[in-house]
C-alpha atoms as a PDB file:
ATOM      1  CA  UNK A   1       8.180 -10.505 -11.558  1.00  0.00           C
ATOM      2  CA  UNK A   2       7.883  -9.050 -15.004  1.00  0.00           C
ATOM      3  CA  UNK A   3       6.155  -5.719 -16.248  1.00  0.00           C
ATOM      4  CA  UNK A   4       3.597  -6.178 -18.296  1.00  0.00           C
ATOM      5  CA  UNK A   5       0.835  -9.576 -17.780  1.00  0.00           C
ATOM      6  CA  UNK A   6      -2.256 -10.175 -20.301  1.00  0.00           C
ATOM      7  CA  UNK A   7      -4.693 -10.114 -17.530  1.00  0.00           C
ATOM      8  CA  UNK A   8      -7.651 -11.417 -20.201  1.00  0.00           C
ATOM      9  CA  UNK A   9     -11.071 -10.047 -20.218  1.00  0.00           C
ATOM     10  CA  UNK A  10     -14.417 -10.679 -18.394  1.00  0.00           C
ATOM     11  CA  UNK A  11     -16.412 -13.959 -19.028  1.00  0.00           C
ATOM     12  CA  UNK A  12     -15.319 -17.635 -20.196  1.00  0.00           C
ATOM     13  CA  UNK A  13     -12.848 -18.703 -22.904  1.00  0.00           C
ATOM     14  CA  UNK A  14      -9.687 -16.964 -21.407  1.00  0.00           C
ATOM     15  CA  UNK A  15      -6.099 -18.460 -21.945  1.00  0.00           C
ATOM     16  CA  UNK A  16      -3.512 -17.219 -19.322  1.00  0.00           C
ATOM     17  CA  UNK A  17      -0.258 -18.425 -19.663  1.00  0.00           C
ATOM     18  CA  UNK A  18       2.290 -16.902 -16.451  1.00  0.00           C
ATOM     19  CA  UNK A  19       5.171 -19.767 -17.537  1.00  0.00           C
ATOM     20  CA  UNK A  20       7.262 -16.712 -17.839  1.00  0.00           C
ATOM     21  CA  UNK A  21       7.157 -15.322 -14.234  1.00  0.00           C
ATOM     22  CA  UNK A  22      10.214 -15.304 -12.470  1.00  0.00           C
ATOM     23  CA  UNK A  23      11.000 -14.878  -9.054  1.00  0.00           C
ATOM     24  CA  UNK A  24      13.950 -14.366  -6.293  1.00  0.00           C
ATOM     25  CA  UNK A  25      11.757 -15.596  -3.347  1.00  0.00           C
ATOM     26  CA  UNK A  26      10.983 -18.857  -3.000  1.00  0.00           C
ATOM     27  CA  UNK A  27       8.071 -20.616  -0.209  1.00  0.00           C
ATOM     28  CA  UNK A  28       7.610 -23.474   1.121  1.00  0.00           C
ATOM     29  CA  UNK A  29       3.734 -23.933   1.711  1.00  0.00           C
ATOM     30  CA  UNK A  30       1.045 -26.501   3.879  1.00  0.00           C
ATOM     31  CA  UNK A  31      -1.981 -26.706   5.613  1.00  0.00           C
ATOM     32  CA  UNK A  32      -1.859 -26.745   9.712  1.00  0.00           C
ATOM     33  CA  UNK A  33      -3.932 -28.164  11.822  1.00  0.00           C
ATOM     34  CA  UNK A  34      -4.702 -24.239  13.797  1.00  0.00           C
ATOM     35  CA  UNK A  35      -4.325 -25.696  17.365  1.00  0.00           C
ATOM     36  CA  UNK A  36      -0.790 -26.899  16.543  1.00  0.00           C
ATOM     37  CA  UNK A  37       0.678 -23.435  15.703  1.00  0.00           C
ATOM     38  CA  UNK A  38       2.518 -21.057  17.983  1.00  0.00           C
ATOM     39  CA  UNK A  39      -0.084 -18.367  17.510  1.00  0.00           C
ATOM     40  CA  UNK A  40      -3.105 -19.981  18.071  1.00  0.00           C
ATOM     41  CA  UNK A  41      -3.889 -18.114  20.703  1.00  0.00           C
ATOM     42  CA  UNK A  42      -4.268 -14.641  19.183  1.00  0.00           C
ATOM     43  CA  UNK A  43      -6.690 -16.071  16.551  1.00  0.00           C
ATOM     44  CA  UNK A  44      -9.342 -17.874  18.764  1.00  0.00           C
ATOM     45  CA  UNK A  45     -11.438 -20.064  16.674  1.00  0.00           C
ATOM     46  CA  UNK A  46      -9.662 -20.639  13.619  1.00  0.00           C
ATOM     47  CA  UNK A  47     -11.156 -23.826  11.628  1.00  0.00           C
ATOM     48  CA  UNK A  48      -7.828 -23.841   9.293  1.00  0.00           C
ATOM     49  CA  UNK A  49      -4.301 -22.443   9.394  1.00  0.00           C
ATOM     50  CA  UNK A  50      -1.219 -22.619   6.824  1.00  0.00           C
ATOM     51  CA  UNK A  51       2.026 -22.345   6.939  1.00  0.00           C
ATOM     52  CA  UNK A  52       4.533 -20.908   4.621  1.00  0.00           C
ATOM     53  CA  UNK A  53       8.324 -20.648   4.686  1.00  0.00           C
ATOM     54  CA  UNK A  54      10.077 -18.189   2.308  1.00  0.00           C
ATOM     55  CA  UNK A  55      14.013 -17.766   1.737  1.00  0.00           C
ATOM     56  CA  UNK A  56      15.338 -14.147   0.379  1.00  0.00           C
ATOM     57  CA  UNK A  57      18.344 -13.040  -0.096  1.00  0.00           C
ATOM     58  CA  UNK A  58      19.404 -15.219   2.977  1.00  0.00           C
ATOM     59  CA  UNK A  59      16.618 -14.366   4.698  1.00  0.00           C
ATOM     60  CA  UNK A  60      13.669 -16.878   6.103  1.00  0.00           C
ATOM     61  CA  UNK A  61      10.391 -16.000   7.605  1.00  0.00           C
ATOM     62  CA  UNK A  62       7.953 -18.256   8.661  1.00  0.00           C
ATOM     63  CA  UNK A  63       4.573 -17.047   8.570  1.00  0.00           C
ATOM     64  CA  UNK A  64       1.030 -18.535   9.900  1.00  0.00           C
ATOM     65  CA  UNK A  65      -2.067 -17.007   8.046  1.00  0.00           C
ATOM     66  CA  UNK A  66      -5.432 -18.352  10.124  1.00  0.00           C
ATOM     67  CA  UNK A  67      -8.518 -18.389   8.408  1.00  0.00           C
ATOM     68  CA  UNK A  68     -12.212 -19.188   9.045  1.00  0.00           C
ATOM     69  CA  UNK A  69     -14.460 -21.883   6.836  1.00  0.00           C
ATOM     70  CA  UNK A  70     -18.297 -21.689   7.482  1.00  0.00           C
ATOM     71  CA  UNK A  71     -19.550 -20.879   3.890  1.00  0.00           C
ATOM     72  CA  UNK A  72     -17.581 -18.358   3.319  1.00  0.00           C
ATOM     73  CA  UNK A  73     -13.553 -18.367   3.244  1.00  0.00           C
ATOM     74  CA  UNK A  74     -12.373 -15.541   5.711  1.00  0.00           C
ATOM     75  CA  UNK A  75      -8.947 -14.410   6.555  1.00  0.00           C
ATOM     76  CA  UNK A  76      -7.982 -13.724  10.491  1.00  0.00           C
ATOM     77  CA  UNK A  77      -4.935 -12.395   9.960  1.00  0.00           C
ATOM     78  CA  UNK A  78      -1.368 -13.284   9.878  1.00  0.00           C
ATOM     79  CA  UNK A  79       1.480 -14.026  12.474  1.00  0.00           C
ATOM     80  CA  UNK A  80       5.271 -13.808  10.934  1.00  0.00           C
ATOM     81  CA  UNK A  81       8.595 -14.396  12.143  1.00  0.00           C
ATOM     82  CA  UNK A  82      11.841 -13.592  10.799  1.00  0.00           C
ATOM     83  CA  UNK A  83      15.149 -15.183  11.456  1.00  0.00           C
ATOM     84  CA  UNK A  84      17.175 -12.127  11.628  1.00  0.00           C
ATOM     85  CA  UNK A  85      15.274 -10.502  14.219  1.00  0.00           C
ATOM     86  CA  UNK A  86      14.985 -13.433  16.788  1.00  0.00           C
ATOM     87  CA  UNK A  87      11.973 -13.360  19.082  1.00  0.00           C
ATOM     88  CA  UNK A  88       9.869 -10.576  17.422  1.00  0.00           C
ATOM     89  CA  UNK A  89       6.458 -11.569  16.228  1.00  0.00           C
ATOM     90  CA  UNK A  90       4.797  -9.579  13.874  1.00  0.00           C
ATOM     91  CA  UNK A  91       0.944  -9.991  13.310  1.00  0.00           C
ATOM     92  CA  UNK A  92      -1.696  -8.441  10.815  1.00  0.00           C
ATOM     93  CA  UNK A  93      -5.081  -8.945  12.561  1.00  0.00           C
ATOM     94  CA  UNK A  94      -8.638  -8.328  10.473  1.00  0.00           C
ATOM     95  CA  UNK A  95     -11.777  -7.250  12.370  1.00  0.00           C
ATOM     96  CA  UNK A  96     -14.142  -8.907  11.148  1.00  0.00           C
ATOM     97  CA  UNK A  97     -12.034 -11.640   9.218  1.00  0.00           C
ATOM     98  CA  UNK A  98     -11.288 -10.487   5.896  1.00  0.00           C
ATOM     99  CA  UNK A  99     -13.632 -11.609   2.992  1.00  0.00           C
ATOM    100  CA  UNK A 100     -11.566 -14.315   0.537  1.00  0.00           C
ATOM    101  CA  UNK A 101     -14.457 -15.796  -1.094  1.00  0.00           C
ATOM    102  CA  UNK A 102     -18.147 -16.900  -1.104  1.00  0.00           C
ATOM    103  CA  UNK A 103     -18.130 -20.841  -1.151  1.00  0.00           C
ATOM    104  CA  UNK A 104     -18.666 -22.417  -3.427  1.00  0.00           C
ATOM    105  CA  UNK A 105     -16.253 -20.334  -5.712  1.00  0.00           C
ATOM    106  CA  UNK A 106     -18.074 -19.741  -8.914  1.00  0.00           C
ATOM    107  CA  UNK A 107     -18.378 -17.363 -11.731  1.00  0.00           C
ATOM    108  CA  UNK A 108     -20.063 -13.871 -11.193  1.00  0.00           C
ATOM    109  CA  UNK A 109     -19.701 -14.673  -6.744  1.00  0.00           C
ATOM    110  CA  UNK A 110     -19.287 -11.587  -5.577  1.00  0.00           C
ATOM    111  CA  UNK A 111     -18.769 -10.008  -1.966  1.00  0.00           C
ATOM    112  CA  UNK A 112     -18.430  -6.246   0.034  1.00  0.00           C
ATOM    113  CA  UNK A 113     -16.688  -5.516   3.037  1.00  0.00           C
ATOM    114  CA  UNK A 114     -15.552  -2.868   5.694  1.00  0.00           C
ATOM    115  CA  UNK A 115     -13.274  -4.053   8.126  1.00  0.00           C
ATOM    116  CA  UNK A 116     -10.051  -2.670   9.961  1.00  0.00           C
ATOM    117  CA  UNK A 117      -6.507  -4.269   9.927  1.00  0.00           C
ATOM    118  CA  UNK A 118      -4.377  -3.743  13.098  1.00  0.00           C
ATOM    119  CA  UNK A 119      -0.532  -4.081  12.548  1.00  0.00           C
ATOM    120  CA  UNK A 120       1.043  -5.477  16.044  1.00  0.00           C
ATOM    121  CA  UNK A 121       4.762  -6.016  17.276  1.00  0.00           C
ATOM    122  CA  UNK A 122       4.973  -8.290  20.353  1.00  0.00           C
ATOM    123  CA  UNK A 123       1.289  -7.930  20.875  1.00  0.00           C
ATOM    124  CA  UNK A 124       1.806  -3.982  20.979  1.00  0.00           C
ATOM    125  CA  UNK A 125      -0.511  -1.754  18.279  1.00  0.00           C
ATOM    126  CA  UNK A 126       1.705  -0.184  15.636  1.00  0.00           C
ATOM    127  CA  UNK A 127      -1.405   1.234  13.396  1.00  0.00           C
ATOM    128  CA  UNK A 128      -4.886   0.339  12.110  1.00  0.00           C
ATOM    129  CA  UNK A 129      -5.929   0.692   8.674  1.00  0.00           C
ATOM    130  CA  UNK A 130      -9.831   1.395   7.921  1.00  0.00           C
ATOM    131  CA  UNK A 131     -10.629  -0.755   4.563  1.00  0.00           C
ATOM    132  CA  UNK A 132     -13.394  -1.517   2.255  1.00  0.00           C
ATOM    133  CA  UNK A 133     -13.457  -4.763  -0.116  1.00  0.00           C
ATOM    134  CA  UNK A 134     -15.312  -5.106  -3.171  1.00  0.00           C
ATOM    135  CA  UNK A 135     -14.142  -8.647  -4.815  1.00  0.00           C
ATOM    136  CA  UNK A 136     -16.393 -10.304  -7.936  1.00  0.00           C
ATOM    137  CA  UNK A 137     -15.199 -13.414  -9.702  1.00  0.00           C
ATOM    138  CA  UNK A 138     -15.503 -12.291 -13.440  1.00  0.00           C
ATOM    139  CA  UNK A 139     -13.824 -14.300 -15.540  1.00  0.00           C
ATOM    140  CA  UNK A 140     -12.724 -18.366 -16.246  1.00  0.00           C
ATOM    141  CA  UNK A 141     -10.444 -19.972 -18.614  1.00  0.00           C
ATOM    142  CA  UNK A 142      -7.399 -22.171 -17.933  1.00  0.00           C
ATOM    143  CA  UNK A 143      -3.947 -20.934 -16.654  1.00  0.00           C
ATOM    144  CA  UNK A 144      -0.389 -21.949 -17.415  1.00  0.00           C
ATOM    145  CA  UNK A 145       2.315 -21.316 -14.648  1.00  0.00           C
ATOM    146  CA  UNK A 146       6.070 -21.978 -14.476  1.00  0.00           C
ATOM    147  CA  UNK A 147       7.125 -25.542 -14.920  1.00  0.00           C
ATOM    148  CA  UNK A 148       4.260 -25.940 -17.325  1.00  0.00           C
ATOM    149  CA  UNK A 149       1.663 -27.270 -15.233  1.00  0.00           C
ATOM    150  CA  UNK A 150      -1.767 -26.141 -16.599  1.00  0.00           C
ATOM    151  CA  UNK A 151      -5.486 -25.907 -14.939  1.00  0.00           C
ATOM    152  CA  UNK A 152      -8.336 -24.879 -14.746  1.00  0.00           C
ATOM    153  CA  UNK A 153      -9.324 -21.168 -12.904  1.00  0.00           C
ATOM    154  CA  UNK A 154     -11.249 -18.424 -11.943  1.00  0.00           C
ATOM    155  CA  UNK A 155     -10.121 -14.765 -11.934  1.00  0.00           C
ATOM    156  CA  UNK A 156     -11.314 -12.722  -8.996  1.00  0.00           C
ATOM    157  CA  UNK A 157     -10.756  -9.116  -9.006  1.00  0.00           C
ATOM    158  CA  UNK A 158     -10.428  -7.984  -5.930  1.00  0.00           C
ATOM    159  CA  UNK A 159     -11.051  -3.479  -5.243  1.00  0.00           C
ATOM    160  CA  UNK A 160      -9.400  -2.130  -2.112  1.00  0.00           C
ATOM    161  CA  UNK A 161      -9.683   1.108  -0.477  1.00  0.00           C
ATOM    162  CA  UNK A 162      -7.301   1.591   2.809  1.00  0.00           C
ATOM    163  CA  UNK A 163      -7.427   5.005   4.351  1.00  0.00           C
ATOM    164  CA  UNK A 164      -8.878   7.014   1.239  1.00  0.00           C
ATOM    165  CA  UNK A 165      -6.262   5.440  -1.456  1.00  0.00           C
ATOM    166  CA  UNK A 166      -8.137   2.467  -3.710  1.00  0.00           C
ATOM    167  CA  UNK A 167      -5.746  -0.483  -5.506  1.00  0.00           C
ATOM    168  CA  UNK A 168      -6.831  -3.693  -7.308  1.00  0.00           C
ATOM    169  CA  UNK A 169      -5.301  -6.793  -6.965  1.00  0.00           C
ATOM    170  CA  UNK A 170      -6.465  -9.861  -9.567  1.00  0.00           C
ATOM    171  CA  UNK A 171      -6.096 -13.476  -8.599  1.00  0.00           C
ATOM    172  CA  UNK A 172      -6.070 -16.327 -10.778  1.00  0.00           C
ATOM    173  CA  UNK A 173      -7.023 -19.475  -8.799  1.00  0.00           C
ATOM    174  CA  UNK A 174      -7.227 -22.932  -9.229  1.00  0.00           C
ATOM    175  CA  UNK A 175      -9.121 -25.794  -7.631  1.00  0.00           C
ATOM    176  CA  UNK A 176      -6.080 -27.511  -5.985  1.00  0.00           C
ATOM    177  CA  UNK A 177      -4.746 -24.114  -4.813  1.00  0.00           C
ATOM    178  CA  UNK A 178      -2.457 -23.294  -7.386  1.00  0.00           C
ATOM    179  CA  UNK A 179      -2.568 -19.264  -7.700  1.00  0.00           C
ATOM    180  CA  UNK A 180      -1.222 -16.383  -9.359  1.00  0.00           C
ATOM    181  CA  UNK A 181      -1.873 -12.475  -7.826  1.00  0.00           C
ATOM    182  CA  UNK A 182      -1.459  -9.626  -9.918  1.00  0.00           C
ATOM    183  CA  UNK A 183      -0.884  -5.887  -8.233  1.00  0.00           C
ATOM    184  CA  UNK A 184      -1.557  -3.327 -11.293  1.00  0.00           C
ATOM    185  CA  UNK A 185       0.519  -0.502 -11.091  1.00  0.00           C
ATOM    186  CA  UNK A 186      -2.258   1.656 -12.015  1.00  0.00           C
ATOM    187  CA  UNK A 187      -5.279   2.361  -9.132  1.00  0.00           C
ATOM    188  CA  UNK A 188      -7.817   1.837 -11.503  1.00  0.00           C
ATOM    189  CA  UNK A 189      -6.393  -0.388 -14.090  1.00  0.00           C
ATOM    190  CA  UNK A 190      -8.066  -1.815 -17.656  1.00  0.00           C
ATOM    191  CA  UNK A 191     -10.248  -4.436 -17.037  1.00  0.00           C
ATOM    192  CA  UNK A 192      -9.039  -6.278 -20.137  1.00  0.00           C
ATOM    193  CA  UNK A 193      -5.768  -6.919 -22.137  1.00  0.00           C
ATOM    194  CA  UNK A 194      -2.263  -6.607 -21.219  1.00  0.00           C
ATOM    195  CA  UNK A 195      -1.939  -3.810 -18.419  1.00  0.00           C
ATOM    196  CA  UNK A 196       1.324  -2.945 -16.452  1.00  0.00           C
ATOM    197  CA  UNK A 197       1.794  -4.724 -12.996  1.00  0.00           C
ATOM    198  CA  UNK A 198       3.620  -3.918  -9.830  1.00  0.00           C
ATOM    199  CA  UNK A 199       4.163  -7.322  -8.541  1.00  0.00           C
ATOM    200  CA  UNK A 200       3.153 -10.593  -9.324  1.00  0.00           C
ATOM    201  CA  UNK A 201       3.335 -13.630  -6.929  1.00  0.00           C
ATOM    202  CA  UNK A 202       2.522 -17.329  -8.056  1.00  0.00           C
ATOM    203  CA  UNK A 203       2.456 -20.684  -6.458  1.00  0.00           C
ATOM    204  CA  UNK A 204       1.697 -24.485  -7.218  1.00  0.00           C
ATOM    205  CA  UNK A 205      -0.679 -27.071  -6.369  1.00  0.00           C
ATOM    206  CA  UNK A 206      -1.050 -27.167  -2.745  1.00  0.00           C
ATOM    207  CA  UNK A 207      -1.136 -30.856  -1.220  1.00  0.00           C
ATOM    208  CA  UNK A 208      -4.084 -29.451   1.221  1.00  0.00           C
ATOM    209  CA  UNK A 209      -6.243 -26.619   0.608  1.00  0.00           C
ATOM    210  CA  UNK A 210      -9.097 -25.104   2.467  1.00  0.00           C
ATOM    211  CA  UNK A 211     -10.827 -23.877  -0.621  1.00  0.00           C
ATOM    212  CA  UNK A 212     -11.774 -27.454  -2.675  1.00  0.00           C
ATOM    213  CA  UNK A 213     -14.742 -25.797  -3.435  1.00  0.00           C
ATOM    214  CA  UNK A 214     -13.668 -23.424  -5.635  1.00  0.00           C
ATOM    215  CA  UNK A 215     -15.231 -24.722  -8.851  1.00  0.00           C
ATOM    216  CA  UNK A 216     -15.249 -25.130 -12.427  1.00  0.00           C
ATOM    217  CA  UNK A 217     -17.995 -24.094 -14.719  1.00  0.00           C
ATOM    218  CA  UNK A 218     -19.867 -27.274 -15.380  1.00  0.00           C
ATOM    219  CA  UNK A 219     -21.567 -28.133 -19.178  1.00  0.00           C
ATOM    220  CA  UNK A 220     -23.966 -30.287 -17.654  1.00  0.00           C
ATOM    221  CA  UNK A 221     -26.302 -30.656 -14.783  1.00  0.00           C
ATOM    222  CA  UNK A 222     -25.593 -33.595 -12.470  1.00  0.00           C
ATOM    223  CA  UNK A 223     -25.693 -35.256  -8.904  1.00  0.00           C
ATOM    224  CA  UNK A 224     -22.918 -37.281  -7.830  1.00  0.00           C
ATOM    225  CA  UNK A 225     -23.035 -40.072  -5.834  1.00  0.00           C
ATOM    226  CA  UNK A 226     -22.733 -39.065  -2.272  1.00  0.00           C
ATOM    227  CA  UNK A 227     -19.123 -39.535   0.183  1.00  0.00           C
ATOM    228  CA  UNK A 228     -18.440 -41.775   2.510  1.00  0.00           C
ATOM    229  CA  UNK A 229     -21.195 -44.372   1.289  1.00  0.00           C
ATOM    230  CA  UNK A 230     -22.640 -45.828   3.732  1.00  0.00           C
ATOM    231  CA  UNK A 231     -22.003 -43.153   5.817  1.00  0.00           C
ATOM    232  CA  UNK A 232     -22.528 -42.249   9.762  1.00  0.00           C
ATOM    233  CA  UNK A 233     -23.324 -39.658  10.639  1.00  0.00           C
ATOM    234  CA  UNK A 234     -22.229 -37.001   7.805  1.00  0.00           C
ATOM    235  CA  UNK A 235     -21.672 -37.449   4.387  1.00  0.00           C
ATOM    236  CA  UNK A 236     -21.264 -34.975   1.710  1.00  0.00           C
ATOM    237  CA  UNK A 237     -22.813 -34.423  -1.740  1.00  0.00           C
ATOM    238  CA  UNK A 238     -21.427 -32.473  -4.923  1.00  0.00           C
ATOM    239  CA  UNK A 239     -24.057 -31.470  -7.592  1.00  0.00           C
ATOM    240  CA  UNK A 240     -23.149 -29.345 -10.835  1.00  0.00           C
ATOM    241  CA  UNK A 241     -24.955 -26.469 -12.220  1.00  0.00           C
ATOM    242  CA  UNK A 242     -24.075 -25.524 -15.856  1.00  0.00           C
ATOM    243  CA  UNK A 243     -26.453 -22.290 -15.634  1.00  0.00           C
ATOM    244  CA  UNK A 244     -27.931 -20.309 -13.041  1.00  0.00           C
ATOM    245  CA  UNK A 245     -30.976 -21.977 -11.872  1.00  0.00           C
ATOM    246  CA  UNK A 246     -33.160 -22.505  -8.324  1.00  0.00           C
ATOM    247  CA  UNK A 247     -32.046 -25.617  -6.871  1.00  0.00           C
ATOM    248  CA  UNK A 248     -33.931 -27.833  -4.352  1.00  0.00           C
ATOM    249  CA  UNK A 249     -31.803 -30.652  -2.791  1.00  0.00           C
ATOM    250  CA  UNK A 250     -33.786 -32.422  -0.544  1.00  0.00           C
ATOM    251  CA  UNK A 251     -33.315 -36.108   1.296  1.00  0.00           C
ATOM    252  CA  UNK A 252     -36.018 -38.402   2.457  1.00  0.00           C
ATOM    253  CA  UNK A 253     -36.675 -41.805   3.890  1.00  0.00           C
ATOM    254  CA  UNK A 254     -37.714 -45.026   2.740  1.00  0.00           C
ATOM    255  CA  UNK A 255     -41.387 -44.254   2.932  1.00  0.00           C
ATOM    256  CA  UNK A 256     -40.790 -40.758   0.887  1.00  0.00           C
ATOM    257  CA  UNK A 257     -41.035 -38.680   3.803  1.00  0.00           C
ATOM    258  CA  UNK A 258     -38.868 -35.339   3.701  1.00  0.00           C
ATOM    259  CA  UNK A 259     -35.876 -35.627   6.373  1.00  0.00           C
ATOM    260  CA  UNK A 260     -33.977 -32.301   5.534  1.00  0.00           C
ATOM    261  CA  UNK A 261     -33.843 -29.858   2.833  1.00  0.00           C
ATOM    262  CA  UNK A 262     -30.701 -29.094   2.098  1.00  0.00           C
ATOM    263  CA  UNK A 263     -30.670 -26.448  -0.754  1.00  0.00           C
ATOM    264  CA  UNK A 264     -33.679 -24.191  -1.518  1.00  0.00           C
ATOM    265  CA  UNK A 265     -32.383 -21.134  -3.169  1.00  0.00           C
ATOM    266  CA  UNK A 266     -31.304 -19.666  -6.940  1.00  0.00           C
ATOM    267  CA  UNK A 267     -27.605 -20.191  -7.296  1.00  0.00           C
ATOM    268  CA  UNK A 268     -24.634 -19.668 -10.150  1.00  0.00           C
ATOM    269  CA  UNK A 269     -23.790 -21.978 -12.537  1.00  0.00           C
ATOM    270  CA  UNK A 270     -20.890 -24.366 -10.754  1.00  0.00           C
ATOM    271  CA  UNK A 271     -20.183 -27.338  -8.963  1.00  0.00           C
ATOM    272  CA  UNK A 272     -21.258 -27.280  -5.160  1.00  0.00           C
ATOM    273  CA  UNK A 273     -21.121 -29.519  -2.390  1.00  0.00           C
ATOM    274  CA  UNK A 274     -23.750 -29.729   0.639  1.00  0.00           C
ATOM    275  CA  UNK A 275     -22.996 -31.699   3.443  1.00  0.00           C
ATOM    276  CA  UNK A 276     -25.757 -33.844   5.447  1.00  0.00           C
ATOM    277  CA  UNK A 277     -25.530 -34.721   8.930  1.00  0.00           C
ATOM    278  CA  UNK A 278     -28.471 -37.376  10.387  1.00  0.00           C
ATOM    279  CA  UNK A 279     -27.278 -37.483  14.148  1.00  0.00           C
ATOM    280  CA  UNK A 280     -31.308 -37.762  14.911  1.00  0.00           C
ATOM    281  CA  UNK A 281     -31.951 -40.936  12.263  1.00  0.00           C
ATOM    282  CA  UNK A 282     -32.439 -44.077  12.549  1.00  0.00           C
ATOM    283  CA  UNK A 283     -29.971 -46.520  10.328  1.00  0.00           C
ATOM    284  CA  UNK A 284     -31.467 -47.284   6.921  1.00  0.00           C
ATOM    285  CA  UNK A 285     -31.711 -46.442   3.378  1.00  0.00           C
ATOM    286  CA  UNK A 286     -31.776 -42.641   2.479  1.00  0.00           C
ATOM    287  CA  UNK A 287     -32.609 -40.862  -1.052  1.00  0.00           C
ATOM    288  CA  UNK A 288     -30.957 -37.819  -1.995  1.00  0.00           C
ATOM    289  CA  UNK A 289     -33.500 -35.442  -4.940  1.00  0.00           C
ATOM    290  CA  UNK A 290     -31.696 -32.860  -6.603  1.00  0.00           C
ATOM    291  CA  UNK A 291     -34.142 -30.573  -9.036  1.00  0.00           C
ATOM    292  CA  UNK A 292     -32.760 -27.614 -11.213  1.00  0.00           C
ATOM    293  CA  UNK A 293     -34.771 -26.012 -13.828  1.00  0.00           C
ATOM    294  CA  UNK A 294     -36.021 -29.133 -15.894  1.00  0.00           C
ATOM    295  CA  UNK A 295     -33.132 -31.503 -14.306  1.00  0.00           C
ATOM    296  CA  UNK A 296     -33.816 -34.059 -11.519  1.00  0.00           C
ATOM    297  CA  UNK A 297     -31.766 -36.761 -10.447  1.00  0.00           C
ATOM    298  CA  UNK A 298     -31.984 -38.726  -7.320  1.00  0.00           C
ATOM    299  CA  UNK A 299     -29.195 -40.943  -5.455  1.00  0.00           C
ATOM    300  CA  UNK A 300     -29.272 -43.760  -2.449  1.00  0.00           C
ATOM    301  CA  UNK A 301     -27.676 -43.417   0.476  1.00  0.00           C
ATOM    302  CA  UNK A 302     -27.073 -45.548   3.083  1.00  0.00           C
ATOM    303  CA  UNK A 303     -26.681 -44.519   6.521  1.00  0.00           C
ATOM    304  CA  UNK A 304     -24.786 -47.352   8.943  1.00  0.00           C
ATOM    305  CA  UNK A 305     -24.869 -46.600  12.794  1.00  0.00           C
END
């Protein structure tokens, strides 16, 4: 917590350095596998689920936050226990899944949203909030936490409007989850420079995170060999964008005939990763053709069955 944080300013070359945030609340954080979880059942279909344990003032709640991963990063909603209040659940639900991202994560992504938020105890409705989302990721530079650990991030601020009243929130995130949020005491805060601030949460590097895809601004176009190699039957291949451009990715077979086109659109500058499945192909050699503005690069791939 502190009250004042240099929140930078739109576009590339920011520093932010957060080694001075302190805090009285400390979590314990991982990745889940969803159908493990006690609350699985009120957030059918969940592709990924954390966990996170924090300790206040004595007091520790456990908390499962269930989220959906199918090109974009959505949030179901939360279930959270408390240890003072044995056998009360309390869950946040989001209809549709709240909005985190557009994946890949890259600068100038940006996403709208209207969805409601239903506060439950013991399955019973307390309230439901109407809200609208309006999130772009507008700015990149490197960010400095406590302990000293530096990396790499993207800024994302994120516009909320719940029942009439309108707040931002700004997130600084990193590829390997590390993350600092930033509540602006003001409802319509300075887009630039140091601004004063509510409440500010951080965390580490996460061991597992659903969001690997969050990306870096590249400063040169490339195609990377693709993982597992050989591979049966999916594999997955990360390319790098240093500007916005149309990509085509594209695979074909031995004899140059087109299998599967895999990208055909214009996208952000970034690094992005497409996966390829070939459930209906025979075992052989495969070639991968990336092409992006002037840039084209093409890769082998072998597919064992």
């Amino acid at each position: 917590m502190q009250s004042s944080v240099d929140i930078g300013s739109p576009g590339g070359g920011n520093n932010w350095d957060f080694t001075m945030l302190q805090s009285n609340l400390l979590i314990s954080y991982e990745s889940v596998d969803p159908a493990s979880t006690p609350h699985i059942g009120d957030f059918p279909g969940a592709d990924y689920a954390t966990h996170s344990v924090s300790t206040a003032q004595g007091t520790t709640s456990n908390i499962w936050s269930y989220l959906l991963l199918n090109g974009t990063f959505d949030n179901m909603g939360q279930a959270i226990e408390i240890d003072i209040v044995p056998g009360f659940v309390t869950t946040i639900k989001n209809d549709p899944a709240k909005r985190q991202a557009v994946l890949p994560y890259t600068f100038s992504s940006q996403w709208t949203q209207t969805y409601e938020q239903t506060l439950l105890i013991n399955g019973m409705v307390v309230f439901t909030s109407s809200i609208s989302l309006s999130a772009i990721v507008d700015a990149y530079g490197t960010m400095a936490i406590p302990g000293g650990a530096s990396y790499e991030v993207l800024r994302v601020r994120e516009e909320l409007t719940i029942n009439g009243l309108t707040g931002v929130i700004y997130a600084f995130i990193a590829n390997n989850g590390a993350q600092v949020t930033v509540t602006p005491v003001d409802t319509n805060p300075p887009n630039t420079g140091t601004i004063n601030v509510e409440e500010t949460n951080y965390n580490g590097a996460l061991s597992t995170t659903g969001v690997e895809q969050i990306s870096r601004l590249p400063n040169d176009y490339s195609l990377s060999q693709n993982y597992p190699n050989p591979f049966n039957p999916s594999t997955n291949i990360e390319y790098s964008i240093p500007s916005e451009s149309f990509v085509e990715l594209k695979v074909y077979d031995i004899l140059g005939n087109e299998v599967a086109s895999l990208v055909n659109e214009q996208q952000h500058a970034g690094v992005y990763r497409a996966d390829f499945t070939a459930d209906n192909l025979p075992s052989g050699m495969y070639f991968a053709r990336i092409t992006a503005n002037e840039f084209t690069q093409v890769i082998k791939m072998t597919l064992l069955k």
